[in-house]
Protein backbone atom coordinates (compact mmCIF):
# COMPACT_ATOMS: atom_id res chain seq x y z
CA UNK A 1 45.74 -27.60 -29.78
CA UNK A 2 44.28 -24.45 -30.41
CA UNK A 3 41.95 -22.47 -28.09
CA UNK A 4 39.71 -19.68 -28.87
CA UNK A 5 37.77 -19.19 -25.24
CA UNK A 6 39.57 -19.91 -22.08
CA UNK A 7 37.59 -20.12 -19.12
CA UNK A 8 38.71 -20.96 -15.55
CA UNK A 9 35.51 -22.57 -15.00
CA UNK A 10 32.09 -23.60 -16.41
CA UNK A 11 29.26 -21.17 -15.64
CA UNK A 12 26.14 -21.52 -14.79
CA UNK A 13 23.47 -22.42 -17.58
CA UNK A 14 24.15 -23.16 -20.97
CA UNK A 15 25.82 -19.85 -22.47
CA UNK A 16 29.08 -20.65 -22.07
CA UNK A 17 28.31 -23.50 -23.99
CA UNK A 18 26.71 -21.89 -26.50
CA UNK A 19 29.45 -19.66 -26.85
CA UNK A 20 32.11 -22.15 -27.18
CA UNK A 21 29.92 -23.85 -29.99
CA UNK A 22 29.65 -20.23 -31.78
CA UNK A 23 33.49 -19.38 -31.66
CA UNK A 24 35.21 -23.12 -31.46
CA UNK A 25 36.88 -23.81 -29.61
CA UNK A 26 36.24 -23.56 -26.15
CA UNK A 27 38.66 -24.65 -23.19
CA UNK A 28 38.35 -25.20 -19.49
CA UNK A 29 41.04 -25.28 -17.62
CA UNK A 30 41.95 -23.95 -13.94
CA UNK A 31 43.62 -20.29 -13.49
CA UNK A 32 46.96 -20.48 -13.60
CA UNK A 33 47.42 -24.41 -13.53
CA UNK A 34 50.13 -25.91 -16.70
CA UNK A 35 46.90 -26.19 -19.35
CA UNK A 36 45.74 -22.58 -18.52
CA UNK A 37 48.92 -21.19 -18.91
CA UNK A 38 49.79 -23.18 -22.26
CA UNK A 39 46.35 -21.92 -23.44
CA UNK A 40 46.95 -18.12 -23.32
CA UNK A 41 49.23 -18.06 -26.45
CA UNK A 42 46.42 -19.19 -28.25
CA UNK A 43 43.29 -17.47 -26.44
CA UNK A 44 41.17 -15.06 -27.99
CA UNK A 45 38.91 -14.42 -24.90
CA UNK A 46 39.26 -15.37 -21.08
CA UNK A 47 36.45 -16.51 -18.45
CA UNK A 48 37.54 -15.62 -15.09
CA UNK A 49 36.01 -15.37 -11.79
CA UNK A 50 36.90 -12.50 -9.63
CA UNK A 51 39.24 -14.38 -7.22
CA UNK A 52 41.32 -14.42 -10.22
CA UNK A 53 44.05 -11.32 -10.77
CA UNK A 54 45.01 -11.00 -14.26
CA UNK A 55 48.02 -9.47 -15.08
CA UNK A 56 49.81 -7.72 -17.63
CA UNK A 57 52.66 -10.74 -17.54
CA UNK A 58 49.50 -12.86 -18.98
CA UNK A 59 48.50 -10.18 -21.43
CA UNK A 60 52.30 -10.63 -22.57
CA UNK A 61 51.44 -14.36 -22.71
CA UNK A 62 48.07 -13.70 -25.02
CA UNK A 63 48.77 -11.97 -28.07
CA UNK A 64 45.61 -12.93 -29.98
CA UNK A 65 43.94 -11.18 -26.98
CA UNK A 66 40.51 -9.46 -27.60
CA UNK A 67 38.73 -9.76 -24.80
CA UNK A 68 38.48 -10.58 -20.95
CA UNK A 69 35.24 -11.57 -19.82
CA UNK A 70 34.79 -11.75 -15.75
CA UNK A 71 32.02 -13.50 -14.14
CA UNK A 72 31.31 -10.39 -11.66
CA UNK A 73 30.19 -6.41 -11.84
CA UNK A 74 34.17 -5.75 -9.92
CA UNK A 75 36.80 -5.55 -12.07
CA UNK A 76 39.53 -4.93 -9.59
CA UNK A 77 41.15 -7.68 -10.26
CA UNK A 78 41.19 -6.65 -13.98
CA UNK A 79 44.68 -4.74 -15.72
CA UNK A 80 41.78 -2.42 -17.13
CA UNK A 81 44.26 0.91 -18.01
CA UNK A 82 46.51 -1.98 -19.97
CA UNK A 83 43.55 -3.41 -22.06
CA UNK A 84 42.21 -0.47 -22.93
CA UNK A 85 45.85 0.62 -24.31
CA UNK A 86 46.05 -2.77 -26.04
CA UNK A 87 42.38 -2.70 -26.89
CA UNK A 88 41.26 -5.49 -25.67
CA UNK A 89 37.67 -5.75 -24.60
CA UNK A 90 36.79 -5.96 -20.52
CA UNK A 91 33.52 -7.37 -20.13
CA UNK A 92 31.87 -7.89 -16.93
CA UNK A 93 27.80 -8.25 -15.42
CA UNK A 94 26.34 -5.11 -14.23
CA UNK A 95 23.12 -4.67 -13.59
CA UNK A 96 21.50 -8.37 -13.37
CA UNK A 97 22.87 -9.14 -9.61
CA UNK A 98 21.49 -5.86 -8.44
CA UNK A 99 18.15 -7.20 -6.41
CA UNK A 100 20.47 -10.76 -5.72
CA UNK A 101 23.35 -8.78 -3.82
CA UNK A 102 20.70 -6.20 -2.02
CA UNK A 103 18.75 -9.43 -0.82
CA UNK A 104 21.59 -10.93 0.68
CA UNK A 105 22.54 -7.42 2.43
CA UNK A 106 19.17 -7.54 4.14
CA UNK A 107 19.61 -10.85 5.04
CA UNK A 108 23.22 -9.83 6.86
CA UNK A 109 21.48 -7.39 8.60
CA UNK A 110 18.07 -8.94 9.97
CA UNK A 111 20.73 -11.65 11.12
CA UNK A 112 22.54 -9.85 12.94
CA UNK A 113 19.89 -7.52 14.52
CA UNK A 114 17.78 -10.48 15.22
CA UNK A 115 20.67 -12.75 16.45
CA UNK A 116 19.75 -15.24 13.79
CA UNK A 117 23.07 -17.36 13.77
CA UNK A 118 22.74 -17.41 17.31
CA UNK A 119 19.71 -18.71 17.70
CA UNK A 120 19.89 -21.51 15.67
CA UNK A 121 22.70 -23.11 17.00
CA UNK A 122 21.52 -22.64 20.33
CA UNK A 123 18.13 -24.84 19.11
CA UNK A 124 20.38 -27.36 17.28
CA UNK A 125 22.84 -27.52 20.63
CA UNK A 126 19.99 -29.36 22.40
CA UNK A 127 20.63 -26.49 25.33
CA UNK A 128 17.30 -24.25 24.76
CA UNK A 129 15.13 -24.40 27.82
CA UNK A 130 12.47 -22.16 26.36
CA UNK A 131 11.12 -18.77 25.57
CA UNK A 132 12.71 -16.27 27.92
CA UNK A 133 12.26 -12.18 28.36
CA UNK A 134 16.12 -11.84 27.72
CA UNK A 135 17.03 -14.00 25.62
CA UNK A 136 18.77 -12.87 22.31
CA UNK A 137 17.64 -9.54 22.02
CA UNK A 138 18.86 -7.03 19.82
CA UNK A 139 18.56 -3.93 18.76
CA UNK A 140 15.13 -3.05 16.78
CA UNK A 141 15.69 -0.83 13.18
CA UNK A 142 12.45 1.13 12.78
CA UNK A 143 13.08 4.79 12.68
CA UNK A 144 17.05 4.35 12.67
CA UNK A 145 19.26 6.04 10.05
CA UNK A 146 20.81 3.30 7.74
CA UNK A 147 23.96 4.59 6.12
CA UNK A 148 24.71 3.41 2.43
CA UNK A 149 28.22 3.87 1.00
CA UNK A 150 27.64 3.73 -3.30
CA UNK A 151 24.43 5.50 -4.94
CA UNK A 152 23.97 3.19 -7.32
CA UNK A 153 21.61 0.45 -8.59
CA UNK A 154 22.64 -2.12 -5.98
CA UNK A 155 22.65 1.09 -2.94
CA UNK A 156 19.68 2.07 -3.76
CA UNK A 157 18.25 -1.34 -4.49
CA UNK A 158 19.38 -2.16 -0.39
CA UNK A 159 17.77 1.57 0.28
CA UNK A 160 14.30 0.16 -0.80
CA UNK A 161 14.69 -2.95 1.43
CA UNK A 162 16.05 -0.93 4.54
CA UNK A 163 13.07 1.72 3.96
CA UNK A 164 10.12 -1.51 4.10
CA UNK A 165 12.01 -1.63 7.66
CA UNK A 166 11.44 1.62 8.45
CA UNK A 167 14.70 2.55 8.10
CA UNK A 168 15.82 6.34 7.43
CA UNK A 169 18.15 5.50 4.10
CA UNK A 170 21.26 8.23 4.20
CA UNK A 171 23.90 8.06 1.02
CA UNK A 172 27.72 8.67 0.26
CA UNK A 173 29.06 7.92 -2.83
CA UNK A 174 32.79 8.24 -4.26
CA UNK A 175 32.03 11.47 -6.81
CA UNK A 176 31.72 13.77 -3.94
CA UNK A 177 27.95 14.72 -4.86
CA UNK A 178 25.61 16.75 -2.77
CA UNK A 179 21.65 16.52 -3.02
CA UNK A 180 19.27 14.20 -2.93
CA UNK A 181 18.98 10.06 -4.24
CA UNK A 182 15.79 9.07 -5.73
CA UNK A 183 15.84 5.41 -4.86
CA UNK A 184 12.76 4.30 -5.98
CA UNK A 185 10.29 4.45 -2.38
CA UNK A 186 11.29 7.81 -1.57
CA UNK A 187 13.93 10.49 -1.71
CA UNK A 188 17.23 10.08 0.52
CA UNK A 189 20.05 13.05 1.41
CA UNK A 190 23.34 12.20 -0.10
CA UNK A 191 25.95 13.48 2.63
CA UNK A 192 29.80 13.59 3.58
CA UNK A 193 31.20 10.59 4.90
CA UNK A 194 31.85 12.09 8.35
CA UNK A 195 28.29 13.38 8.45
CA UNK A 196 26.97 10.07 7.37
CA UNK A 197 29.09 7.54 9.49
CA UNK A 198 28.04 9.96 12.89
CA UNK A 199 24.55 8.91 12.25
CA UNK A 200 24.63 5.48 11.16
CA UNK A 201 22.93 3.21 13.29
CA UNK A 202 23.40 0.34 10.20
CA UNK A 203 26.01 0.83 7.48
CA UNK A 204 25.81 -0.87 4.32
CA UNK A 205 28.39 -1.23 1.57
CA UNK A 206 27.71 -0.83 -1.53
CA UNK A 207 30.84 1.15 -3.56
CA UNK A 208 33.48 -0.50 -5.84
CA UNK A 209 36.92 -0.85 -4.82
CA UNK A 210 39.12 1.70 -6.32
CA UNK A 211 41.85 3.32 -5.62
CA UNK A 212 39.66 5.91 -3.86
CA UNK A 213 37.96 3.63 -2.05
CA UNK A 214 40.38 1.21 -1.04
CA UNK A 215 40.51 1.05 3.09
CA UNK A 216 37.58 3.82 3.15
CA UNK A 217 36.53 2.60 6.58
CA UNK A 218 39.54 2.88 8.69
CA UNK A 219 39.98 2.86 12.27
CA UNK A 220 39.12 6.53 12.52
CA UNK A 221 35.95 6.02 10.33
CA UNK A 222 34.47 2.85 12.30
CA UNK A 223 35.11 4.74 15.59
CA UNK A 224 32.99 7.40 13.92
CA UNK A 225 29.62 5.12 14.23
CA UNK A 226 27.66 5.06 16.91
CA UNK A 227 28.05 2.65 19.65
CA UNK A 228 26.70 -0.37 18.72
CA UNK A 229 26.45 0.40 15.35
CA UNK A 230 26.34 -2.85 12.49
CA UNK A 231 28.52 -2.88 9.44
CA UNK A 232 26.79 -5.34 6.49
CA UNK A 233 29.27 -5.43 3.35
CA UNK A 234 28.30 -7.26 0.56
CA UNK A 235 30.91 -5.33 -1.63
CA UNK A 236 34.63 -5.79 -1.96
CA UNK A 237 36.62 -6.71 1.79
CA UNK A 238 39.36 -4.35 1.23
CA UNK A 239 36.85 -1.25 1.48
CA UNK A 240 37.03 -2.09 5.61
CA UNK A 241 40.27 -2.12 7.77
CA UNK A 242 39.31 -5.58 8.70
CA UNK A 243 41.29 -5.63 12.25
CA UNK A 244 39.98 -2.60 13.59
CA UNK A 245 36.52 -3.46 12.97
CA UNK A 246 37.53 -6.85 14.82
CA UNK A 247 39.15 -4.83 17.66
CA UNK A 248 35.98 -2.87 17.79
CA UNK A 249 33.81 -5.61 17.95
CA UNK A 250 35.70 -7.09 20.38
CA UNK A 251 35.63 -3.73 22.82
CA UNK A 252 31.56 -3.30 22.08
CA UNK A 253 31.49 -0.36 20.09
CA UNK A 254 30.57 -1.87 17.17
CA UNK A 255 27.14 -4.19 17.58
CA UNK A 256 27.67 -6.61 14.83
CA UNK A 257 28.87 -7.11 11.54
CA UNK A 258 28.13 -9.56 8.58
CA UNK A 259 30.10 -9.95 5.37
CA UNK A 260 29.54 -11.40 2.37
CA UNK A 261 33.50 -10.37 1.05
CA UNK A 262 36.70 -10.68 2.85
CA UNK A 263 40.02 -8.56 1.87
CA UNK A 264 42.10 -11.44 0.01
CA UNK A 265 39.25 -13.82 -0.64
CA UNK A 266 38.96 -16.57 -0.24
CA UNK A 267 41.72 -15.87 2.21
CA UNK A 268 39.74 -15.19 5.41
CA UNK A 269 41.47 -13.27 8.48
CA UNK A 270 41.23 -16.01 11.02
CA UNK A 271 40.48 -12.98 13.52
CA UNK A 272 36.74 -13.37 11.65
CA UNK A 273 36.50 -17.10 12.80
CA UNK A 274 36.29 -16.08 16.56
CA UNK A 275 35.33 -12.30 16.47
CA UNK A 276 31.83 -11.55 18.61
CA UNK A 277 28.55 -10.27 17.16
CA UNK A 278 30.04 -11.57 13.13
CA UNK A 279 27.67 -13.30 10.34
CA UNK A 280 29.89 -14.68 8.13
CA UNK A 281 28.51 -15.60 4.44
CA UNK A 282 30.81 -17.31 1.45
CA UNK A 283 30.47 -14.79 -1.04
CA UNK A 284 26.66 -15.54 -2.05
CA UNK A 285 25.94 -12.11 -2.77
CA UNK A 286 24.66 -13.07 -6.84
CA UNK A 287 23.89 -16.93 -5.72
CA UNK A 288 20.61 -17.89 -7.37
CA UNK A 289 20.04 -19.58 -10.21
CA UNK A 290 18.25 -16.82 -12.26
CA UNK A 291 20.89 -13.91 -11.34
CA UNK A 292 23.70 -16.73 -12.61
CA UNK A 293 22.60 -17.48 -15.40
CA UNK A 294 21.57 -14.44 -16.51
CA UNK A 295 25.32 -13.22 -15.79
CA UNK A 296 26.58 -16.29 -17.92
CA UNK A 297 24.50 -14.55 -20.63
CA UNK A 298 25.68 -11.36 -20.34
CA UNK A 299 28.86 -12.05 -20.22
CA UNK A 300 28.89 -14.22 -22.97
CA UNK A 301 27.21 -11.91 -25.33
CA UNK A 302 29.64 -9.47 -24.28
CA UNK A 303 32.83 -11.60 -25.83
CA UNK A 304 30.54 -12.78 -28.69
CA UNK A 305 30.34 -9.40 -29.50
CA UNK A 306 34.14 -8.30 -28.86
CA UNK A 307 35.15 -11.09 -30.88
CA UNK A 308 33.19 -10.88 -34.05
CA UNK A 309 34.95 -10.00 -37.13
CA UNK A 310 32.93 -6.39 -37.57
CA UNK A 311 34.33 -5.22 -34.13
C-alpha cells in the first residue's frame, strides 16, 4: 500500500482530513512504530508532533520526500540544514498560538504569585479552617519589572498581559539588539541579559531553542535574579538548567516557578514532582480548540502547497 501523507496522529478539526482527501492517500500511524516506518518509503509529506525527532536516517528512508509538516511553531526537533539541502519543504504554525501560549504564561504566573495550586488543594483536603491574615500570601506584581527572554509576537503578546498587571515589561532577545520594543500598550527597553536577569522580579520565556539558546539560564544566570524571583516558561525546557533552578528553589532564592515545557518531554525530571513553590502544566501552551484547529489549517495548507505539482 501506498501512502502519500503520513501523520503520527490525527489533528484537531477536519484539515487533515481534507488534506488526505485532496492528495490520497492519507495514513495514520504512530512515530516510529512497524507501519510508520514501512510508510516512509512511500511518503510524500509527514505530520509530526514536536515530541517527535526526525532524523536524517528517516530522510534516507523517504525518498519521495517533499515536505515535513510539524504540528508546532519549534522546529528543533526538525533536520532543517538537511531538508533544505535536499529541498524538502519544513512547514510548521507560527503566528496562530501567539495569544494561546501568552494566556497560559499569565496563567503560570498569577498561579504562582497567588498560590493558586495551593489553595485549592488545601479546600479540596477538607483541612481549611477559614480566612486567615497569613495564609497563602505571596508576593504582589504591580510596579515590578517582568523580564521577557524573545521579542517576538508571543513576548510581546505576554508583555501586554504583564503590563494590564502593572508590570514594568523589560526584553532580551537572541540577535543582540539594543533599543526599544513596541509591544502594542507601550514601549519596553530591550537590554543585555545580565542587565535584564538583575532586575527581574518575574521572568518569562519566550525564545526558541537554538543552538544559541540552548541552556541560556544556567546556574550563574538564575542566581542572577533577585531573591524570590519566579521563572514562567512556556517555551522549550532545555532553555533552563532544570536542576539548578530546582536547587534554587529548594534554598529560597528563587520564589516559584511554573512550566508549561520540560527538557526531554514528556520525560519529566522527577526532581519537578517534589520541588517547592512549582506549577506544573502538560504542555497546554496552544490547547484550545480555535488555536488547534487553526494550526491543523495552517499546516495543512502548508504541505498542500509544497506538494502541488507547480512547486
Amino acid at each position: 500500500m501506498t501512502t502519500r501523507i503520513l501523520s503520527t496522529s490525527p489533528l484537531v478539526g477536519p484539515a487533515l482530513a481534507e488534506l488526505g482527501a485532496r492528495f490520497k492517500d492519507l495514513r495514520l500511524a504512530a512515530f516510529r512504530s512497524p507501519e510508520w516506518n514501512a510508510a516512509l518509503r512511500s511518503a510524500e509529506a509527514l505530520v509530526v508532533m514536536l515530541s517527535e525527532p526526525v532524523t536524517e536516517a528517516d530522510l534516507d528512508a523517504a525518498p519521495k520526500l517533499k515536505a515535513i509538516g510539524t504540528y508546532s511553531v519549534g522546529v528543533n526537533h526538525l533536520p532543517v540544514k538537511a531538508c533544505q539541502a535536499r529541498g524538502i519543504a519544513v512547514v510548521n504554525t507560527p503566528g496562530v498560538l501567539t495569544n494561546a501560549t501568552a494566556d497560559i504564561a499569565l496563567a503560570l504566573l498569577l498561579a504562582l504569585t497567588r498560590r493558586v495550586a495551593e489553595g485549592e488543594a488545601l479546600v479540596r483536603s477538607g483541612a481549611w479552617k477559614g480566612w486567615a491574615p497569613d495564609q497563602l500570601l505571596g508576593p504582589g506584581l504591580a510596579s515590578k519589572a517582568c523580564g521577557i527572554l524573545g521579542s517576538g509576537p508571543i513576548g510581546q503578546a505576554f508583555a501586554r498581559r504583564a503590563s494590564a498587571l502593572g508590570m514594568t515589561p523589560l526584553f532580551w532577545d537572541r540577535e543582540g539588539r539594543g533599543g526599544e520594543v513596541d509591544f502594542g500598550a507601550g514601549r519596553a527597553a530591550r537590554l543585555p541579559l545580565a542587565d535584564l536577569l538583575s532586575r527581574s522580579a518575574a521572568l518569562s520565556l519566550h525564545c526558541p531553542l537554538t543552538d544559541q539558546t540552548r541552556g541560556l539560564l544556567d546556574r550563574a544566570a538564575l542566581q542572577s535574579l533577585p531573591a524570590g524571583a519566579v521563572i514562567i516558561n512556556t517555551a522549550r525546557g532545555g532553555l533552563m538548567d532544570e536542576d539548578a533552578a530546582i536547587d534554587l528553589l529548594e534554598t529560597g532564592h528563587l520564589g516559584g516557578v511554573g512550566l508549561d515545557v520540560y527538557d526531554g518531554e514528556p520525560r519529566v525530571n522527577p526532581r519537578w514532582l517534589k520541588a517547592p513553590r512549582t506549577v506544573l502544566l502538560p504542555h497546554l501552551g496552544s490547547a484550545t480548540v480555535e488555536t488547534r484547529e487553526a494550526m491543523a489549517r495552517l499546516l495543512c495548507e502548508g504541505l498542500a502547497t509544497a506538494m502541488s505539482p507547480t512547486r
